[in-house]
Protein backbone atom coordinates (compact mmCIF):
# COMPACT_ATOMS: atom_id res chain seq x y z
CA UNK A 1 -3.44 0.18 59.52
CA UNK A 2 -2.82 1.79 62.84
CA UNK A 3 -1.17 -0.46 65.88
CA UNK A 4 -2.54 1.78 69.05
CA UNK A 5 -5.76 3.72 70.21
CA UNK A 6 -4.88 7.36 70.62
CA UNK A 7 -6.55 10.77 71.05
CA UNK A 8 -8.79 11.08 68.40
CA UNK A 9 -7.05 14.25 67.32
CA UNK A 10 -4.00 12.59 67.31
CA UNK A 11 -5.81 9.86 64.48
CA UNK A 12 -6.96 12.66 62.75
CA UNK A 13 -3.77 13.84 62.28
CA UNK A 14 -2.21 10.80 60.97
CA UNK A 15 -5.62 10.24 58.97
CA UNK A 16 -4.78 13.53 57.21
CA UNK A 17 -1.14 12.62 56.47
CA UNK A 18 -2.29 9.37 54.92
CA UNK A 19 -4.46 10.50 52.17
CA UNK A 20 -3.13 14.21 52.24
CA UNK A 21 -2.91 15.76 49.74
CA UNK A 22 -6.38 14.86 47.90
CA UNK A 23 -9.70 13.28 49.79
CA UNK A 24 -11.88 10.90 47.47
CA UNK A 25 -15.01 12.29 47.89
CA UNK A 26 -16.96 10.53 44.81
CA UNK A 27 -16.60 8.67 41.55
CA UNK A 28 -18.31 7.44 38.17
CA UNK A 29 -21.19 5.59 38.72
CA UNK A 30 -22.69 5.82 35.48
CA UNK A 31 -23.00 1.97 34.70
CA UNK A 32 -22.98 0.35 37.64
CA UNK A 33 -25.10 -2.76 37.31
CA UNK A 34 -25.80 -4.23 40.60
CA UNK A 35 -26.15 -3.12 44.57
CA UNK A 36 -23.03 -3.12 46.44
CA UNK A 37 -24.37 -4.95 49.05
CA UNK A 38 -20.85 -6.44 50.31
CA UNK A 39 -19.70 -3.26 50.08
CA UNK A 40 -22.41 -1.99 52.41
CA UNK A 41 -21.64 -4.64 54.33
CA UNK A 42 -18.73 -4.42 55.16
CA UNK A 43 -18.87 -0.76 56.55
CA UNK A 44 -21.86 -1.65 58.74
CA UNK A 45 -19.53 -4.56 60.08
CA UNK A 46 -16.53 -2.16 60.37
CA UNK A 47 -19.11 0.88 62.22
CA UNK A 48 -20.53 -2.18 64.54
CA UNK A 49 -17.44 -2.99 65.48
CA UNK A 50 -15.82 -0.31 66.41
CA UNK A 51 -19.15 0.78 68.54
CA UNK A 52 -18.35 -2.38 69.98
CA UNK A 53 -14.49 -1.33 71.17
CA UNK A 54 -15.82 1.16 72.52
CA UNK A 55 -18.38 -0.20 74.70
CA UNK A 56 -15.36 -2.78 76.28
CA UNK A 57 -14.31 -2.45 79.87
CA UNK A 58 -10.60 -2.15 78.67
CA UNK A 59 -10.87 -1.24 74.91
CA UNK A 60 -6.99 -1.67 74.85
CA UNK A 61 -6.71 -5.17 75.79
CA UNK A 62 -9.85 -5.70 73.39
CA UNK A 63 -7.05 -4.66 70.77
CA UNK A 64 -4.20 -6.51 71.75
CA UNK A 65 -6.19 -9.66 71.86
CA UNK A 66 -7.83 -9.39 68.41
CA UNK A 67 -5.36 -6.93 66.59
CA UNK A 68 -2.61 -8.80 64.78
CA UNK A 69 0.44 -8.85 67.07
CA UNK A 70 3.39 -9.64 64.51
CA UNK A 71 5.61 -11.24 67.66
CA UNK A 72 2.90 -13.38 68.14
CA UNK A 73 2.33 -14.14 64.51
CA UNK A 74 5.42 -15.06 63.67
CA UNK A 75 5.77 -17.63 66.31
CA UNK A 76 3.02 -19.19 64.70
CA UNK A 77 0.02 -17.76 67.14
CA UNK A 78 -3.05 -15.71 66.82
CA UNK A 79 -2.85 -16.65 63.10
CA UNK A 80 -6.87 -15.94 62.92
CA UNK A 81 -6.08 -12.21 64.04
CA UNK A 82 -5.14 -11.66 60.65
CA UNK A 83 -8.65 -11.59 59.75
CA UNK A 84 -10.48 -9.59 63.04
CA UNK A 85 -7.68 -6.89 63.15
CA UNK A 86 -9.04 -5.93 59.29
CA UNK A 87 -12.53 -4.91 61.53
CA UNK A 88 -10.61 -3.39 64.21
CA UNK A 89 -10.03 0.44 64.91
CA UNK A 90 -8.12 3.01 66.32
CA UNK A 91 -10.14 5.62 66.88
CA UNK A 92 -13.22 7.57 65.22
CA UNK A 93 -11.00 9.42 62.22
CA UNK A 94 -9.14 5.99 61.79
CA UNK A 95 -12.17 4.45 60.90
CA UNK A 96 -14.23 7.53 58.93
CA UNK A 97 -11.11 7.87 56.83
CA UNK A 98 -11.19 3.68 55.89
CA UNK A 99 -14.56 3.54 55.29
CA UNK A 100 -14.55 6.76 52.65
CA UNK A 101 -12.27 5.12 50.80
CA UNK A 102 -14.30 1.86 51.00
CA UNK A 103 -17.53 3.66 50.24
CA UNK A 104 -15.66 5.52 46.93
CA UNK A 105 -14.31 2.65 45.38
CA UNK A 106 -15.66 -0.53 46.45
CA UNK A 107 -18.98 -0.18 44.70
CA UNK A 108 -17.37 -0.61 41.55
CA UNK A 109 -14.64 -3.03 42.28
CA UNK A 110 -18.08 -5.41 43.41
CA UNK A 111 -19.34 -5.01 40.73
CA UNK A 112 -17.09 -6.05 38.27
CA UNK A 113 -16.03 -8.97 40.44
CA UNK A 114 -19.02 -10.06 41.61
CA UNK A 115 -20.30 -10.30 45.27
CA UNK A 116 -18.65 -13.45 46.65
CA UNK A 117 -15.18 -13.02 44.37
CA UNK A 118 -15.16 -9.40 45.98
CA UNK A 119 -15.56 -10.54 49.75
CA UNK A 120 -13.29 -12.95 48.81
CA UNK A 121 -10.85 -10.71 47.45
CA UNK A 122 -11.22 -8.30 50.25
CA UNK A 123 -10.79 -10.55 52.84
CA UNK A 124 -7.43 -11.83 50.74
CA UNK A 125 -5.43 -8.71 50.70
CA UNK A 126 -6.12 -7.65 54.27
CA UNK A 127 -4.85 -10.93 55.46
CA UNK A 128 -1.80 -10.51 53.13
CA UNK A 129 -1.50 -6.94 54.19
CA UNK A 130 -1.41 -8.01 57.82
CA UNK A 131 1.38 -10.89 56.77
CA UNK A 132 3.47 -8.32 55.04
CA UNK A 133 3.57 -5.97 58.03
CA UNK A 134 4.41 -9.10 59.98
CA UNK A 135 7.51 -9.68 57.38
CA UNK A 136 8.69 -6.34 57.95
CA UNK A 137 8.57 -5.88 61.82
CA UNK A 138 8.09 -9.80 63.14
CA UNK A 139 9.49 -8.61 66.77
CA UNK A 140 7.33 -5.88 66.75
CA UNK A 141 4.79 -6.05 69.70
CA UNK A 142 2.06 -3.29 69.34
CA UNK A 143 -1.68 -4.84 68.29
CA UNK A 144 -2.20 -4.22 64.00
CA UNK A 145 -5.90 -2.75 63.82
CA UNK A 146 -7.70 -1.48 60.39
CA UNK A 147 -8.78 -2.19 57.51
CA UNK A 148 -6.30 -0.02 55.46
CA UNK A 149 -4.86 -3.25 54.03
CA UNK A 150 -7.53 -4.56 52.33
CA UNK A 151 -8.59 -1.03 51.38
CA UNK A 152 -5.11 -0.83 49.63
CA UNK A 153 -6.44 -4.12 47.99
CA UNK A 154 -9.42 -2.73 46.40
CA UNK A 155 -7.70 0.41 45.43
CA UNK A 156 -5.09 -1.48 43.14
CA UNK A 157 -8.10 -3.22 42.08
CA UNK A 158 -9.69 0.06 41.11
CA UNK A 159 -6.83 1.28 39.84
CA UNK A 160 -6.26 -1.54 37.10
CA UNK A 161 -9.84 -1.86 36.18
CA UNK A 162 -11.31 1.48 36.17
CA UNK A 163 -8.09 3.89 36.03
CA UNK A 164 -9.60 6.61 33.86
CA UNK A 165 -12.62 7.04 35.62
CA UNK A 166 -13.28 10.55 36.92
CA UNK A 167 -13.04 10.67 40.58
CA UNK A 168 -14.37 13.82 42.34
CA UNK A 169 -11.54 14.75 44.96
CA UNK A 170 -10.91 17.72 47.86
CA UNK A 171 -7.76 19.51 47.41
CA UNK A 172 -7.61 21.28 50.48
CA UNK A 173 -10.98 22.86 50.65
CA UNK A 174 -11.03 22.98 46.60
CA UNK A 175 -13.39 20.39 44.88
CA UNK A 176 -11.46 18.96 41.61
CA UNK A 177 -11.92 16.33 39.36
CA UNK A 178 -9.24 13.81 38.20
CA UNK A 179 -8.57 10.12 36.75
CA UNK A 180 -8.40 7.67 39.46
CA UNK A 181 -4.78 6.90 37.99
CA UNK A 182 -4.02 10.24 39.74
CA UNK A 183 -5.96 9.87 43.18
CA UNK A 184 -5.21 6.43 43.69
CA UNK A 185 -0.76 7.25 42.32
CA UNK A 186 -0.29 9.73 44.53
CA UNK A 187 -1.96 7.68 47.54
CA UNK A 188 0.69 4.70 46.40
CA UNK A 189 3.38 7.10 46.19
CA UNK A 190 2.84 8.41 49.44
CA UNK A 191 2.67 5.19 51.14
CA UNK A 192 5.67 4.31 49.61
CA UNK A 193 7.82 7.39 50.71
CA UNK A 194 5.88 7.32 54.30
CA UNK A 195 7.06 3.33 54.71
CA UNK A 196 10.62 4.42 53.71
CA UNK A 197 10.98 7.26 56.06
CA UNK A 198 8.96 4.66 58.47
CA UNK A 199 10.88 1.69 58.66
CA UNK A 200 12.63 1.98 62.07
CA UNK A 201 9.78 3.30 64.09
CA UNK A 202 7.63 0.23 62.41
CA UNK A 203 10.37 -2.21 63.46
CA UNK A 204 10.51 -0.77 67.22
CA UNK A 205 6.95 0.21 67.21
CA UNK A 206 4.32 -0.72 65.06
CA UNK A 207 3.83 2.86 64.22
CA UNK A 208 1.31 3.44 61.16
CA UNK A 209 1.81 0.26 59.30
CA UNK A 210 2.66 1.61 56.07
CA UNK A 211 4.17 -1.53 54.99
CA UNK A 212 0.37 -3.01 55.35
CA UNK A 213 -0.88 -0.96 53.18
CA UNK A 214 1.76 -1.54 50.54
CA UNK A 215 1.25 -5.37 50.76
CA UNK A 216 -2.36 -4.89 50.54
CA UNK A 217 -1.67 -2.52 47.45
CA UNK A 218 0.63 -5.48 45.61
CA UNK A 219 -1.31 -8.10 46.53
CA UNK A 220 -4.13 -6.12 45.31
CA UNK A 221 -2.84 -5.96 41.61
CA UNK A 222 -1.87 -9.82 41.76
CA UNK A 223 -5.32 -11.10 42.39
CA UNK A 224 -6.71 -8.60 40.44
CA UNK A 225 -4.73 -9.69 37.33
CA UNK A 226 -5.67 -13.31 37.93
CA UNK A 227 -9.27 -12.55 39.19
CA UNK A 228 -10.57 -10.14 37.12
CA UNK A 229 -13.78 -10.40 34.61
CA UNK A 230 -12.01 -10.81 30.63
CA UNK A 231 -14.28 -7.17 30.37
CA UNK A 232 -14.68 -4.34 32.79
CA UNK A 233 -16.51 -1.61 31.52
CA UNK A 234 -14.47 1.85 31.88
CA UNK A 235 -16.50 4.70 31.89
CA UNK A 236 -16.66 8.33 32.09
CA UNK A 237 -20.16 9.68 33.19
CA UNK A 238 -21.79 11.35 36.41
CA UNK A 239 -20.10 11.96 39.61
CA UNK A 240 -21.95 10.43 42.70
């Protein structure tokens, strides 16, 4: 979740120390049972959007009044922000970089849950996301854009569900395959270590709201725990 529109190569800088050092590029597919629809959804919301921004007269201001503002949130305003920042982006690689992840592993985390349970779910973690970040930095006053919370949402989802499924992934330029326990562990890990080093500029800043994508992640695993079918099928088959 990124608080500010920027350069575009300045987002695709931070995009590549976000999921740096492995790119999700495709997973198992094999027995997927149903049309992602929500899925597809959802990016086609998240592309329209953004198209949107851009077409404003002051695509800042379009931010701060529909990103989520944690100053403002914590006095108890703009609580519906919580749900438009999750649509909301920062620039081009901000939003290319989301909605690859979203593409990878929300087809399957549908599936298993079901089309409504899944929107439901999705929309769930990105407005816990957004609340954690407002936890963390409640005087901060730069706009929260992005749907990296409720990314982080489907991930832990994805992670508990269908953790040995093969996941095709770019190391550097080098195609590999490895469990999603491993993609999706060393994304946590990172986010964990980049919110640590983080904390101050978050708290003066907004910076890159690693903290969002943390709360997303937990939150994630909660629902998920209480949510999920009594059977998910766990496969290991062809690569999309």
């Amino acid at each position: 979740m990124h608080v500010r529109r920027e350069p575009d190569r300045g987002s695709r800088s931070r995009l590549i120390r976000l999921i740096s050092p492995v790119i999700p590029i495709g997973d198992d597919n094999t027995y997927r049972r149903t049309v992602p629809v929500v899925t597809y959804a959802l990016i086609a919301l998240n592309v329209l959007v953004f198209l949107g921004e851009l077409n404003q007269p002051d695509p800042d201001n379009f931010l701060v009044q529909w990103g989520a503002v944690p100053v403002r949130i914590s006095h108890g305003q703009g609580l519906e922000t919580l749900v438009t920042s999750m649509f909301l982006h920062a620039g081009w690689w901000h939003l290319l970089g989301n909605m690859l992840f979203l593409f990878v592993f929300g087809d399957n985390v549908e599936d298993a849950f079901g089309h409504v349970r899944y929107l439901l779910f999705y929309l769930a973690c990105g407005v816990l996301a957004g609340f954690t970040q407002v936890l963390l930095a409640p005087d901060a006053s730069l706009p929260g854009v992005g749907a990296s919370g409720a990314i982080s949402g489907v991930l832990a989802a994805y992670l508990i569900m269908f953790g040995t499924n093969p996941v095709r992934v770019l190391l550097g330029f080098f195609p590999l395959v490895v469990p999603a326990y491993v993609m999706i562990g060393v994304w946590i890990v990172l986010q964990f270590f980049n919110g640590l080093a983080n904390v101050a500029q978050t708290a003066q800043s907004g910076g890159v709201a690693y903290g969002a994508h943390i709360g997303g992640f937990v939150g994630g695993i909660v629902l998920t725990l209480v949510l999920r079918p009594s059977s998910t099928r766990r496969t290991r088959g062809r690569l999309r």
